[in-house]
N, C-alpha and C. Protein backbone atom coordinates (compact mmCIF):
# COMPACT_ATOMS: atom_id res chain seq x y z
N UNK A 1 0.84 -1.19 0.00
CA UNK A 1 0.00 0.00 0.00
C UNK A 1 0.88 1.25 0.00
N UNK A 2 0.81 2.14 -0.49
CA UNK A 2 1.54 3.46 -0.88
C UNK A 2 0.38 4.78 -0.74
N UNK A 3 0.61 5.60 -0.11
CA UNK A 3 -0.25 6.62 0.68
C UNK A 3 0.96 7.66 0.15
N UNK A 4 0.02 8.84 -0.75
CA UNK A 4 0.65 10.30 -1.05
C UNK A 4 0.23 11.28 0.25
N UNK A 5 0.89 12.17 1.21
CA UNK A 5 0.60 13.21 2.08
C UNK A 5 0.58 14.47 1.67
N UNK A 6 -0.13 15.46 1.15
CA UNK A 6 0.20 16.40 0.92
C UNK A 6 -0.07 17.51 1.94
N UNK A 7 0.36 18.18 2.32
CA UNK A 7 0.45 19.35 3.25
C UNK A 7 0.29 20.56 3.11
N UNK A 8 -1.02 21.06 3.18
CA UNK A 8 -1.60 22.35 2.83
C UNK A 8 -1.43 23.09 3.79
N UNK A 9 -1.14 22.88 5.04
CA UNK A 9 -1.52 24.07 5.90
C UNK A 9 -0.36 24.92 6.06
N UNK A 10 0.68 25.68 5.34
CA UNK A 10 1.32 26.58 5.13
C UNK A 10 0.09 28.17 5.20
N UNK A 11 0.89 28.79 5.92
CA UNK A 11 0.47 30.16 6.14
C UNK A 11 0.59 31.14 4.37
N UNK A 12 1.42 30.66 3.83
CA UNK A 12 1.38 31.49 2.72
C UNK A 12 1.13 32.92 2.56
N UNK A 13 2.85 33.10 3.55
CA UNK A 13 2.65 34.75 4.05
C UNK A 13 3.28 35.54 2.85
N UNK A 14 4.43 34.48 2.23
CA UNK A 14 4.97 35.28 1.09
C UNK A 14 3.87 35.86 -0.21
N UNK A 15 2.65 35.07 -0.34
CA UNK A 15 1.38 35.07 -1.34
C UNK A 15 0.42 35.55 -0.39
N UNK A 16 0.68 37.25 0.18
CA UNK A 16 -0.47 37.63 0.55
C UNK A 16 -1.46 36.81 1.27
N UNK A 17 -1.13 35.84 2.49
CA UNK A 17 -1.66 34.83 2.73
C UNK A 17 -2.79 34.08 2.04
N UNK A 18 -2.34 34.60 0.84
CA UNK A 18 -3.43 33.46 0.16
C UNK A 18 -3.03 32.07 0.18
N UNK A 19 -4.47 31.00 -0.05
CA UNK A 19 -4.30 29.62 0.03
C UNK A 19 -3.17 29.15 -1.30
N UNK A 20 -2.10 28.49 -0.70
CA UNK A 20 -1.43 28.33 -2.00
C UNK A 20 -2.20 26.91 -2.91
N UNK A 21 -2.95 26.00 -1.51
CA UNK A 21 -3.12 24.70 -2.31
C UNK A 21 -5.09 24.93 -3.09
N UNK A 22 -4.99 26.36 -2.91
CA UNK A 22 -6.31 26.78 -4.18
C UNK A 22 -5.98 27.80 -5.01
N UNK A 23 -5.00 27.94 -5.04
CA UNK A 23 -3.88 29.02 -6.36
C UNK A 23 -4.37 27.86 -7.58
N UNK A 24 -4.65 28.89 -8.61
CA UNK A 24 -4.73 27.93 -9.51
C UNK A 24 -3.69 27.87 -11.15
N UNK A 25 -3.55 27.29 -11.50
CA UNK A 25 -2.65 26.97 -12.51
C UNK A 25 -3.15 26.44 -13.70
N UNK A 26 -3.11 26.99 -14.88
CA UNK A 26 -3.93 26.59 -15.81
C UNK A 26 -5.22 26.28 -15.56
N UNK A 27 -5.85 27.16 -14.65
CA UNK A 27 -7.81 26.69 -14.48
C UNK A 27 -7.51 25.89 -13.13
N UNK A 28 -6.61 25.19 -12.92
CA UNK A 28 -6.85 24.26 -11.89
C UNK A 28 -6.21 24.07 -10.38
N UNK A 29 -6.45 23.87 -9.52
CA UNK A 29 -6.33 24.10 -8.45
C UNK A 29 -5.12 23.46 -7.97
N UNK A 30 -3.83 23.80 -7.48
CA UNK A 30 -2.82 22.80 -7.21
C UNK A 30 -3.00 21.90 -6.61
N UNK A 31 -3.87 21.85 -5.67
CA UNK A 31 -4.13 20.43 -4.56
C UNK A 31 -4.42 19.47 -5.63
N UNK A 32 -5.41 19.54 -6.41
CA UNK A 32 -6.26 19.01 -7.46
C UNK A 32 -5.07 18.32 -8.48
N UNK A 33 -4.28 19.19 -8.90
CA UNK A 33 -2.97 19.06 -10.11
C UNK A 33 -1.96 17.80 -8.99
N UNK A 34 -1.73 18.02 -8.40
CA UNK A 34 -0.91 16.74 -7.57
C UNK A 34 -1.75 15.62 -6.99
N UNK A 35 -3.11 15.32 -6.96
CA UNK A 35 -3.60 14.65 -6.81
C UNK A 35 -3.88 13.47 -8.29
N UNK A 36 -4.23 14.12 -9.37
CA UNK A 36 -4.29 13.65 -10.08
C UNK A 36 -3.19 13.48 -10.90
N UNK A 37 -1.85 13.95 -10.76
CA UNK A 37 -0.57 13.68 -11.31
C UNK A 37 -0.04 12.19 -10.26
N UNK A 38 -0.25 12.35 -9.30
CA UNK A 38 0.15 11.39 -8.34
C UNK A 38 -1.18 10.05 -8.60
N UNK A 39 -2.50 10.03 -9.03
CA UNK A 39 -3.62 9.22 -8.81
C UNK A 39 -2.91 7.61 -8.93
N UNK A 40 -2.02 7.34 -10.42
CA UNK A 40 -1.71 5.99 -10.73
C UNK A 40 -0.89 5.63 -9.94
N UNK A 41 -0.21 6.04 -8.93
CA UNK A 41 1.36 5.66 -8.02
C UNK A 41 0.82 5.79 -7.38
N UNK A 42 -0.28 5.84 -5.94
CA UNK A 42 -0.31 5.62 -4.62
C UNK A 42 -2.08 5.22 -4.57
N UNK A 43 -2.00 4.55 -3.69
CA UNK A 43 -3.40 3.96 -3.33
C UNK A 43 -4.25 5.17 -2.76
N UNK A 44 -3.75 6.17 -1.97
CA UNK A 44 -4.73 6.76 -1.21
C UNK A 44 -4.13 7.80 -1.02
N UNK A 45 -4.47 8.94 -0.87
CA UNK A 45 -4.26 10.28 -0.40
C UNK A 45 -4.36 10.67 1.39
N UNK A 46 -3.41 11.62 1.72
CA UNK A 46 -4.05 12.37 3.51
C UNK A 46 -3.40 13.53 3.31
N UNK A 47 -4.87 14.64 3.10
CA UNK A 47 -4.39 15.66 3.15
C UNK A 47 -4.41 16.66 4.56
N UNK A 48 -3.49 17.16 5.17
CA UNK A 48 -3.05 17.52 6.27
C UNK A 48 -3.68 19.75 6.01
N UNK A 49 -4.44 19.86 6.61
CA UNK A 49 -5.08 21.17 6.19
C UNK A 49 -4.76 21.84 7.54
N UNK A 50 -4.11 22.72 7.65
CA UNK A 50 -3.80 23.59 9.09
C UNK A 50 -4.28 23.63 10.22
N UNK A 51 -6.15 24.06 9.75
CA UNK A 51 -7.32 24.35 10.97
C UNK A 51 -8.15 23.38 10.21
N UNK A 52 -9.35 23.40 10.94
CA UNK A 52 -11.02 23.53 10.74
C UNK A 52 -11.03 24.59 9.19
N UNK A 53 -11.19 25.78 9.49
CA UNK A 53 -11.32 27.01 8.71
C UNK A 53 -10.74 26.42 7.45
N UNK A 54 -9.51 26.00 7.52
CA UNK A 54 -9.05 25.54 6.07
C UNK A 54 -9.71 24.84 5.38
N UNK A 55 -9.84 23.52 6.71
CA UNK A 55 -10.39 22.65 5.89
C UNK A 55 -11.57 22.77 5.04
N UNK A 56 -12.93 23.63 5.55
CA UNK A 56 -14.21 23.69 5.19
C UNK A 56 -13.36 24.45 3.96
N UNK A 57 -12.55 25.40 3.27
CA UNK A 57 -12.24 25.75 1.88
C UNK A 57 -11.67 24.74 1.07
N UNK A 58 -11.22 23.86 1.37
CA UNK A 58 -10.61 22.77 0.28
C UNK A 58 -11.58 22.44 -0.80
N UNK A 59 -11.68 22.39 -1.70
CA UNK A 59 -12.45 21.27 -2.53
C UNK A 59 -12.72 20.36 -2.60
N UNK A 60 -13.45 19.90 -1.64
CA UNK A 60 -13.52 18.38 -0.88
C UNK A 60 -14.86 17.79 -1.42
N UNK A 61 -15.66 18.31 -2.61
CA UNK A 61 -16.11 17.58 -3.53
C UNK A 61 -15.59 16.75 -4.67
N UNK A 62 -14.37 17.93 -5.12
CA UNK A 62 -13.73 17.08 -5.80
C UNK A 62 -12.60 16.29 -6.03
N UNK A 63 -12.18 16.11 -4.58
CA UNK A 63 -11.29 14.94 -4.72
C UNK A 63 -11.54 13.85 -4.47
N UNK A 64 -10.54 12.91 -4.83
CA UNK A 64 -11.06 11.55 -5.37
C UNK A 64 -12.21 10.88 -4.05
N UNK A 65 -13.08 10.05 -4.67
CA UNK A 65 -14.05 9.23 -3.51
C UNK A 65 -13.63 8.17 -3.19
N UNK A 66 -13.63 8.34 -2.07
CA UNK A 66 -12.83 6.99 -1.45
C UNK A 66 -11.80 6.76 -1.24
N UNK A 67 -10.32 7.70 -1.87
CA UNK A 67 -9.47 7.54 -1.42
C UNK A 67 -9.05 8.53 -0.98
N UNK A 68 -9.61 9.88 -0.36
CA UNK A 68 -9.19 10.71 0.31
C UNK A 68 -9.78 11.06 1.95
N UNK A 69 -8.31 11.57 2.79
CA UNK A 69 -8.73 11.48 4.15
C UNK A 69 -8.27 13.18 4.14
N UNK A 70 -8.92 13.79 4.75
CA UNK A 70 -8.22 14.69 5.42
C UNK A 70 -8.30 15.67 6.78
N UNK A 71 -7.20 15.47 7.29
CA UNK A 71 -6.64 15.63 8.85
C UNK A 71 -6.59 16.88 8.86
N UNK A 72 -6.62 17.45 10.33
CA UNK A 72 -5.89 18.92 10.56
C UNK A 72 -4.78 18.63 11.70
N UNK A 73 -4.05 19.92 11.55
CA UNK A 73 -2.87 19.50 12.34
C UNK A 73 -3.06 19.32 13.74
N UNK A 74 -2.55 18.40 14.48
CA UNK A 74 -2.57 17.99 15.82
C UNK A 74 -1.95 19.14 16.56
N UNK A 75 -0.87 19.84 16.24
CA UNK A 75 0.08 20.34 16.73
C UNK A 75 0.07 21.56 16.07
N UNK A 76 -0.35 22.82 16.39
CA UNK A 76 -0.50 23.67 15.94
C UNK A 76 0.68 24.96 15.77
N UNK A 77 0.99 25.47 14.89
CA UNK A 77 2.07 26.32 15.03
C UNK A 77 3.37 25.99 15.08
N UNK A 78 3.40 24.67 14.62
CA UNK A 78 5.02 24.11 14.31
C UNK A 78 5.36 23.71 12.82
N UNK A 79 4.90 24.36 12.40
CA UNK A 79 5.29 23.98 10.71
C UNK A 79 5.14 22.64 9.93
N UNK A 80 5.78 22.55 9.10
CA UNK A 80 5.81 21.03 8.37
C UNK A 80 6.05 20.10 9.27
N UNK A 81 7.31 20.26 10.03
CA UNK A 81 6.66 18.87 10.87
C UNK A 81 5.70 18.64 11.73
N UNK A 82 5.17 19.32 12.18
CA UNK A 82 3.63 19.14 12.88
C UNK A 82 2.52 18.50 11.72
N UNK A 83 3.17 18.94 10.32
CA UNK A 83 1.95 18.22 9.05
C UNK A 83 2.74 16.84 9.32
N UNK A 84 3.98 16.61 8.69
CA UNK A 84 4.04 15.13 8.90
C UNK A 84 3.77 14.41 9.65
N UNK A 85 3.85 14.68 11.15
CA UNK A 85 3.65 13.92 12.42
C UNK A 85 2.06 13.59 12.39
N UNK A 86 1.23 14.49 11.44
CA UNK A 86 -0.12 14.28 11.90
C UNK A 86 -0.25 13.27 10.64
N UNK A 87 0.10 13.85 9.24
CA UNK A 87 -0.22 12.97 8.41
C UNK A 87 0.23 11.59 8.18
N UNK A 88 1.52 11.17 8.89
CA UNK A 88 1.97 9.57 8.98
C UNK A 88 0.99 9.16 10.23
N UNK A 89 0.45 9.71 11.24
CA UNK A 89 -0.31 9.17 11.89
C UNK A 89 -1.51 8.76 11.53
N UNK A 90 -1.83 9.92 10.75
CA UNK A 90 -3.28 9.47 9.70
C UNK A 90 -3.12 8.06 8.61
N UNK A 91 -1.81 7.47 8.52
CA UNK A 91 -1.95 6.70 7.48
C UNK A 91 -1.26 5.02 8.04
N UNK A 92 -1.86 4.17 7.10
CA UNK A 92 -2.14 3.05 7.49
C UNK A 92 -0.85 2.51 6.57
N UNK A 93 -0.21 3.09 5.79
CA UNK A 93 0.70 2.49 4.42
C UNK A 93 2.39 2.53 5.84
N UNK A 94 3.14 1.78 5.66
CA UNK A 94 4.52 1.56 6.24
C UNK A 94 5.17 3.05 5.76
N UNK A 95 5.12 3.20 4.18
CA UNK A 95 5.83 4.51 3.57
C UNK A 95 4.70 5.22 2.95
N UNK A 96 5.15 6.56 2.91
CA UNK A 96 4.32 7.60 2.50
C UNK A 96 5.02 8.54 1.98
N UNK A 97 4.38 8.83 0.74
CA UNK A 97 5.30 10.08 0.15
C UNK A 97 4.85 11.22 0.82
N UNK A 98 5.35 12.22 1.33
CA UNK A 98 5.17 13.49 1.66
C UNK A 98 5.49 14.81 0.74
N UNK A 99 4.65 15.37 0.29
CA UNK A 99 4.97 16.52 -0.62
C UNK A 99 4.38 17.75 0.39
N UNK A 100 5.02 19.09 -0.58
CA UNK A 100 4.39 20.29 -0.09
C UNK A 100 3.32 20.77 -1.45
N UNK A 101 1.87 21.29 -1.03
CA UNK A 101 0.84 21.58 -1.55
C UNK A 101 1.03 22.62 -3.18
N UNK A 102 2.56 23.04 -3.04
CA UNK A 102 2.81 24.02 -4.18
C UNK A 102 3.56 23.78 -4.66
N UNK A 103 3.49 22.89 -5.06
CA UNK A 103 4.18 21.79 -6.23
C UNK A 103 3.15 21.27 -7.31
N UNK A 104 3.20 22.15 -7.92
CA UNK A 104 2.26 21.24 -9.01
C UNK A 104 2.23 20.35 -10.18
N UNK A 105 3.59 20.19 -10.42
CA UNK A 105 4.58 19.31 -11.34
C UNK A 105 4.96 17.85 -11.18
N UNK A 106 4.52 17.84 -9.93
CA UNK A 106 5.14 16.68 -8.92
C UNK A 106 5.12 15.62 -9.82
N UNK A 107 6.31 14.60 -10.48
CA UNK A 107 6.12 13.28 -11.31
C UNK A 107 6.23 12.29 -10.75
N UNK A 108 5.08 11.38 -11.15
CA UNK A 108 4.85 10.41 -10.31
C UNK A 108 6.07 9.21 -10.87
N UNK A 109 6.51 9.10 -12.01
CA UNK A 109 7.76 8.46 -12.25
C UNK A 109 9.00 8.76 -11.27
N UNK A 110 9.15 10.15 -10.85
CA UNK A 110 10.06 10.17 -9.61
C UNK A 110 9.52 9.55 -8.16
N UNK A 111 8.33 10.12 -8.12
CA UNK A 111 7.71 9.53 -6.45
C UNK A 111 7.59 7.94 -6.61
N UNK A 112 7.54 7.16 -7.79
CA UNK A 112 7.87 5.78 -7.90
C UNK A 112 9.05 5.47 -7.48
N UNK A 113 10.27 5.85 -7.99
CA UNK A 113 11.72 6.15 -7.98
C UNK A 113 12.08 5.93 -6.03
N UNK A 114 11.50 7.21 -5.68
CA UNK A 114 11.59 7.08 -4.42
C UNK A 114 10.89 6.22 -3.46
N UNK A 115 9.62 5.54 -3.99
CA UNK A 115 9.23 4.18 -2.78
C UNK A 115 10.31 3.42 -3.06
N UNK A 116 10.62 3.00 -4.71
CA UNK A 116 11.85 1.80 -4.47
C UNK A 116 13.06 2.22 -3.26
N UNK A 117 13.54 3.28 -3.69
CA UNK A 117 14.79 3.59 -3.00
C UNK A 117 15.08 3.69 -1.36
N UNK A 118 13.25 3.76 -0.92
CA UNK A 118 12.94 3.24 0.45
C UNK A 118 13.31 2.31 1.30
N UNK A 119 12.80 1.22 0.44
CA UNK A 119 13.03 -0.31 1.06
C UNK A 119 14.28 -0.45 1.79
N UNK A 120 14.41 -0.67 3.11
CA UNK A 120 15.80 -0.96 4.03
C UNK A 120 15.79 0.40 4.35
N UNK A 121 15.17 1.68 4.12
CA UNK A 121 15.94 2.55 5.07
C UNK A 121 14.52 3.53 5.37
N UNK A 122 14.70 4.48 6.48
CA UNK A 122 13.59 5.10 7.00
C UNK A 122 13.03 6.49 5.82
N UNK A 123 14.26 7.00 5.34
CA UNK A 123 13.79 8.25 4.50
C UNK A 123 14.31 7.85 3.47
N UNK A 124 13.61 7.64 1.70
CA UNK A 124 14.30 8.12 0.51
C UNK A 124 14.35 9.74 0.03
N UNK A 125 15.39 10.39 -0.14
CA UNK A 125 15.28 12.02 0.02
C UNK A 125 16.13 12.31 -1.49
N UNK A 126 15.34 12.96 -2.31
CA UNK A 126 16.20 13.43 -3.10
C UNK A 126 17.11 14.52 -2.64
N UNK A 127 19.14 14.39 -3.32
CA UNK A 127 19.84 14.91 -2.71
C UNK A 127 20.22 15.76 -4.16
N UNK A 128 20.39 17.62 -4.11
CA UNK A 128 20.35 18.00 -2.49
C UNK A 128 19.40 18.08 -1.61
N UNK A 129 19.20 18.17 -0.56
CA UNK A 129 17.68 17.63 0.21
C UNK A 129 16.87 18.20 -0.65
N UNK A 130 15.44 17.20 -0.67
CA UNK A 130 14.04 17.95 -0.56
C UNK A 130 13.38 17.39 0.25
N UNK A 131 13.30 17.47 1.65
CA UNK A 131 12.22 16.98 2.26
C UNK A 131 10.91 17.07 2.07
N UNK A 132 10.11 18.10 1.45
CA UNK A 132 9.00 17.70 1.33
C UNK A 132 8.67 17.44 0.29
N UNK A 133 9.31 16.42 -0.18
CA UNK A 133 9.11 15.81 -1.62
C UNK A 133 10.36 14.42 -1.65
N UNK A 134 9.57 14.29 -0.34
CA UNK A 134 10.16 12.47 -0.13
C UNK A 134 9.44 11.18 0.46
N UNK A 135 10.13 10.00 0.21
CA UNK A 135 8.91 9.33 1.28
C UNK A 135 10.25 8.36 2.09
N UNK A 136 8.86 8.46 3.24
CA UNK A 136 8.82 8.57 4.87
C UNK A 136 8.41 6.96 5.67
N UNK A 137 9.20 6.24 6.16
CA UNK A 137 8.74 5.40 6.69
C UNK A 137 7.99 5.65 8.20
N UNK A 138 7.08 5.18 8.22
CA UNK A 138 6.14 5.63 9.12
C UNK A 138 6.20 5.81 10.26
N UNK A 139 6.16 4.79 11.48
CA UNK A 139 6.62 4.49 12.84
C UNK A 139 7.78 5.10 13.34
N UNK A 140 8.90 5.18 12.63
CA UNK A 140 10.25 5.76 13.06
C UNK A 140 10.12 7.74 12.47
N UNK A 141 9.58 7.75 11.23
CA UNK A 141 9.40 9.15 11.43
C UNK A 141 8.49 9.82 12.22
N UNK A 142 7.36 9.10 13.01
CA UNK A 142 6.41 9.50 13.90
C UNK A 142 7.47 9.97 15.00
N UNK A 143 7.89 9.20 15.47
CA UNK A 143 8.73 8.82 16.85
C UNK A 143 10.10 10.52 16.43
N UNK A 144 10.51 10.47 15.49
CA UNK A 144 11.57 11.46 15.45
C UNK A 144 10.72 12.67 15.07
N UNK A 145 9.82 12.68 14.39
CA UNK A 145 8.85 13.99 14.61
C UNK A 145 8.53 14.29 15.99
N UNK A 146 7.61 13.50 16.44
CA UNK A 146 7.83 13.69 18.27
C UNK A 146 8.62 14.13 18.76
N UNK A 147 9.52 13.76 18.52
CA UNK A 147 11.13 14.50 19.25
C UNK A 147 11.58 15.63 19.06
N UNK A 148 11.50 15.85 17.69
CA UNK A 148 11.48 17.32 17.51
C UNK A 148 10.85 18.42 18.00
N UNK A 149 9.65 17.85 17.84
CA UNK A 149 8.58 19.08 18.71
C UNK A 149 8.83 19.05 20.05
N UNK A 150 9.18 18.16 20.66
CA UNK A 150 9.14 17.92 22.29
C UNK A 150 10.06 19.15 22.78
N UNK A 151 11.47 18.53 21.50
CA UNK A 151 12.48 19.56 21.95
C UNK A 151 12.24 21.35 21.14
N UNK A 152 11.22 21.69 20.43
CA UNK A 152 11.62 22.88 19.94
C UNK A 152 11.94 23.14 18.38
N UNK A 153 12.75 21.80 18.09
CA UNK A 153 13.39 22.23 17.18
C UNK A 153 12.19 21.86 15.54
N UNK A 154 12.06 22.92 14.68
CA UNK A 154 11.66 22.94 13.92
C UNK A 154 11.99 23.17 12.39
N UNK A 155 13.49 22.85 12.39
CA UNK A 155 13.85 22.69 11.27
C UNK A 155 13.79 20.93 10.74
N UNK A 156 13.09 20.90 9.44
CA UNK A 156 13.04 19.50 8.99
C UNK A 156 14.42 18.75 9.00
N UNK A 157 15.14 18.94 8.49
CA UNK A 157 16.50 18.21 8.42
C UNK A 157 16.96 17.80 9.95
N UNK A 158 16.19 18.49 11.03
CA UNK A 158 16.56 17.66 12.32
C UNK A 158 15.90 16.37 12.96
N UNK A 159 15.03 15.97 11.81
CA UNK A 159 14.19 14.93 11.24
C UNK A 159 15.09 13.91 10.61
N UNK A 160 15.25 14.24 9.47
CA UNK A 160 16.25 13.59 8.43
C UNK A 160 17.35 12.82 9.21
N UNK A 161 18.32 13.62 9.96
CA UNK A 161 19.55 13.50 10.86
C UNK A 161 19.10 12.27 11.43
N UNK A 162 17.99 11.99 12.01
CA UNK A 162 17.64 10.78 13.35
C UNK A 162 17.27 9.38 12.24
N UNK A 163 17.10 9.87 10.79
CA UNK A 163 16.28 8.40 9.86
C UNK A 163 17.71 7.93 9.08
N UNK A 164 17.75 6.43 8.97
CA UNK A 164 18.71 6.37 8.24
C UNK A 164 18.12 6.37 6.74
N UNK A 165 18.69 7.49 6.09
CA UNK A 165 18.55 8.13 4.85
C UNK A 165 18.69 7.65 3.62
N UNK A 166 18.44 6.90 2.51
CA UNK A 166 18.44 7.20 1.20
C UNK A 166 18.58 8.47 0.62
N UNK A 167 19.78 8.86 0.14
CA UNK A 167 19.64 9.87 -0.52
C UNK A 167 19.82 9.82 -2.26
N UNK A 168 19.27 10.42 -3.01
CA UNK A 168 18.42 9.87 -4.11
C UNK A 168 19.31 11.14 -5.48
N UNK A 169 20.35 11.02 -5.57
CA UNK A 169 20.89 12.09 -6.39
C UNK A 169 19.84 12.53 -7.63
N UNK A 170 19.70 13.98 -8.14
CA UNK A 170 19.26 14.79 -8.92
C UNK A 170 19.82 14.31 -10.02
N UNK A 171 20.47 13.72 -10.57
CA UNK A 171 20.99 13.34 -11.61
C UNK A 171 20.56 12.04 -12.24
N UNK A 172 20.40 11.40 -10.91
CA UNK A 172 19.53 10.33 -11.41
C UNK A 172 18.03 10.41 -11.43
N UNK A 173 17.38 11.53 -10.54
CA UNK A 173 16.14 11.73 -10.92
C UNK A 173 16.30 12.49 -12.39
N UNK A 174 17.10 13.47 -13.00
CA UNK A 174 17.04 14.08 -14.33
C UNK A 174 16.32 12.84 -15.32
N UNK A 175 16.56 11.65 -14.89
CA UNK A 175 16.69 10.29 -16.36
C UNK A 175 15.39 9.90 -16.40
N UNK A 176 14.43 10.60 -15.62
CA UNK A 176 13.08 10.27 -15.33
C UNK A 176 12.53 12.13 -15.62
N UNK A 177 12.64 13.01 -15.21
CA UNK A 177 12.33 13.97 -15.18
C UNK A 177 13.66 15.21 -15.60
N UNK A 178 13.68 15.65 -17.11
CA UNK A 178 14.87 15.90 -17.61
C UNK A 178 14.93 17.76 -17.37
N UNK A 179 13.51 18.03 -16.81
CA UNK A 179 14.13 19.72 -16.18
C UNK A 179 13.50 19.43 -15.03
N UNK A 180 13.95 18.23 -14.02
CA UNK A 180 13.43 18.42 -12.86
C UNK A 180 12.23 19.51 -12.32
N UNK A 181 11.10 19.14 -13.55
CA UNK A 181 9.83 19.65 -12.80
C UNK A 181 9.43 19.52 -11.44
N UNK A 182 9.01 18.21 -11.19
CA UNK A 182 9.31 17.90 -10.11
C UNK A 182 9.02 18.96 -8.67
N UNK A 183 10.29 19.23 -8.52
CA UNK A 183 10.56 20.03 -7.77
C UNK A 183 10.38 21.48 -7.51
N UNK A 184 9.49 22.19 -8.96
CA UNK A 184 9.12 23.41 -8.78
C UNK A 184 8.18 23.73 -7.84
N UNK A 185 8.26 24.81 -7.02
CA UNK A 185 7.14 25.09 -6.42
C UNK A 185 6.87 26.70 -6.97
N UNK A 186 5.48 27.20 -5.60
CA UNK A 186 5.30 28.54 -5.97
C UNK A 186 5.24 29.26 -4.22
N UNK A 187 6.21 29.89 -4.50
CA UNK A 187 6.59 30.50 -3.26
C UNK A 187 5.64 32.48 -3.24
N UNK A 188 6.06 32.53 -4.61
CA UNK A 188 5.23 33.83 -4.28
C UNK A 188 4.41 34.47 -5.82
N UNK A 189 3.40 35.56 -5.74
CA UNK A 189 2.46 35.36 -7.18
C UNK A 189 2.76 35.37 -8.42
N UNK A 190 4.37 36.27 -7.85
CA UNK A 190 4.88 35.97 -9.76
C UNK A 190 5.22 34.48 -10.07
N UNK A 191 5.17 33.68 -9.13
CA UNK A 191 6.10 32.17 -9.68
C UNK A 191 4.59 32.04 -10.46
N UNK A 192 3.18 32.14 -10.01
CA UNK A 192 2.09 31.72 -10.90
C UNK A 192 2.48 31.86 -12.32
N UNK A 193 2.76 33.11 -12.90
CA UNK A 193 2.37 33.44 -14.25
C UNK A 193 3.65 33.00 -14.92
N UNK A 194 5.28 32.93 -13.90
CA UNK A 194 6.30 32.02 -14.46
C UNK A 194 5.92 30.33 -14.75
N UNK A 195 5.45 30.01 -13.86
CA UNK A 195 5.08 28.34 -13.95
C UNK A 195 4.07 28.41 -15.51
N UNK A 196 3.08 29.24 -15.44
CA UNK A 196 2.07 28.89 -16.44
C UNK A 196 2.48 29.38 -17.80
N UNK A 197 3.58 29.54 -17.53
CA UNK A 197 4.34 30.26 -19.19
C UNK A 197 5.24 29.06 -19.63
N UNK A 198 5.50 28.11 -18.55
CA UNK A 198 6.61 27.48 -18.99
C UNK A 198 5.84 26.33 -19.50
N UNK A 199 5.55 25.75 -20.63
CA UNK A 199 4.97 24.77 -21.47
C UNK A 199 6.13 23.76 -21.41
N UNK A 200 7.27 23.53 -21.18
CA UNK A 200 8.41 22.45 -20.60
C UNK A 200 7.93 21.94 -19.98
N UNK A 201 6.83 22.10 -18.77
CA UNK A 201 6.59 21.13 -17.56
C UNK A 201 5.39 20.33 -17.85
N UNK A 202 4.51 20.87 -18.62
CA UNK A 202 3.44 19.94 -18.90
C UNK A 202 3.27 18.84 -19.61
């Protein structure tokens, strides 16, 4: 079983706090664009939405029936790892890919790439890091998410440090994804009208 996480509840202070995972891109909603780029590679979706408040804005008519769950964060005000800790708890799969919500490129030929590169170790991470655009073995990243928060610390890579790592070189993801789409995100409103100009990624 293979479970995609995606993690919406970013403040999206750089985008005028607008929702980044209802920014839309070519007509369509990014949550929506990684759901259905990801649909053939993972059995089930958990989408991790900040609050309540968020959640009731998602488009939660139209994502998939039946294979979508979605959580709010347990842990409020600690960033991405407060999404992971909630969303590997939400899920029933050993590994889980974890992405961030503003990525709308995301190839599921790489997130394949990375369950293989899983097997025997706790994190497959494309190097140079991307943590939120890796997958996560479950039980042991629960346990080192915990730890993090217990202690404070909220940088992801103090995550990474405690899993023994796969790291997944960019070069070998290029042979699957040759301008590392992938990995684009949208950090602020001009990346919108850059992403939707670039006809390379689609």
């Amino acid at each position: 079983m293979k479970t995609a996480i995606v993690l919406a509840g970013g403040q999206g202070s750089r985008l005028n706090y607008r929702e980044k995972a209802l920014l839309e891109l070519h007509g369509k909603p990014i949550l929506l664009r990684i759901l259905e780029r990801l649909s053939g590679s993972v059995d089930d979706f958990i989408i991790v939405a900040r609050d309540r408040d968020q959640q009731i804005k998602l488009p939660l008519s139209r994502l998939p029936v039946g294979r979508t769950t979605v959580v709010c964060d347990e842990i409020r005000g600690f960033g991405p790892i407060a999404g992971i800790y909630t969303g590997l708890k939400a899920s029933k799969a050993a590994y889980s890919f974890v992405v961030a919500c503003d990525m709308p490129y995301v190839n599921a030929s790489v997130v394949d790439l990375l369950f293989r590169r899983a097997s025997g170790y706790d994190v497959a991470i494309p190097y140079p890091p991307e943590p939120l655009h890796a997958v996560y073995k479950r039980d042991v990243t629960i346990e080192a998410a915990k730890k993090a928060i217990n202690e404070g610390k909220g940088a992801i890579m103090y995550i990474i440090d405690q899993l023994r790592a796969n790291f997944v070189s960019k070069e070998e993801i290029q042979t699957l994804d040759p301008n590392l789409c992938t990995f684009l995100n949208i950090n602020r409103v001009q990346d919108i009208k850059r992403l939707s100009d670039q006809a390379i990624c689609e």
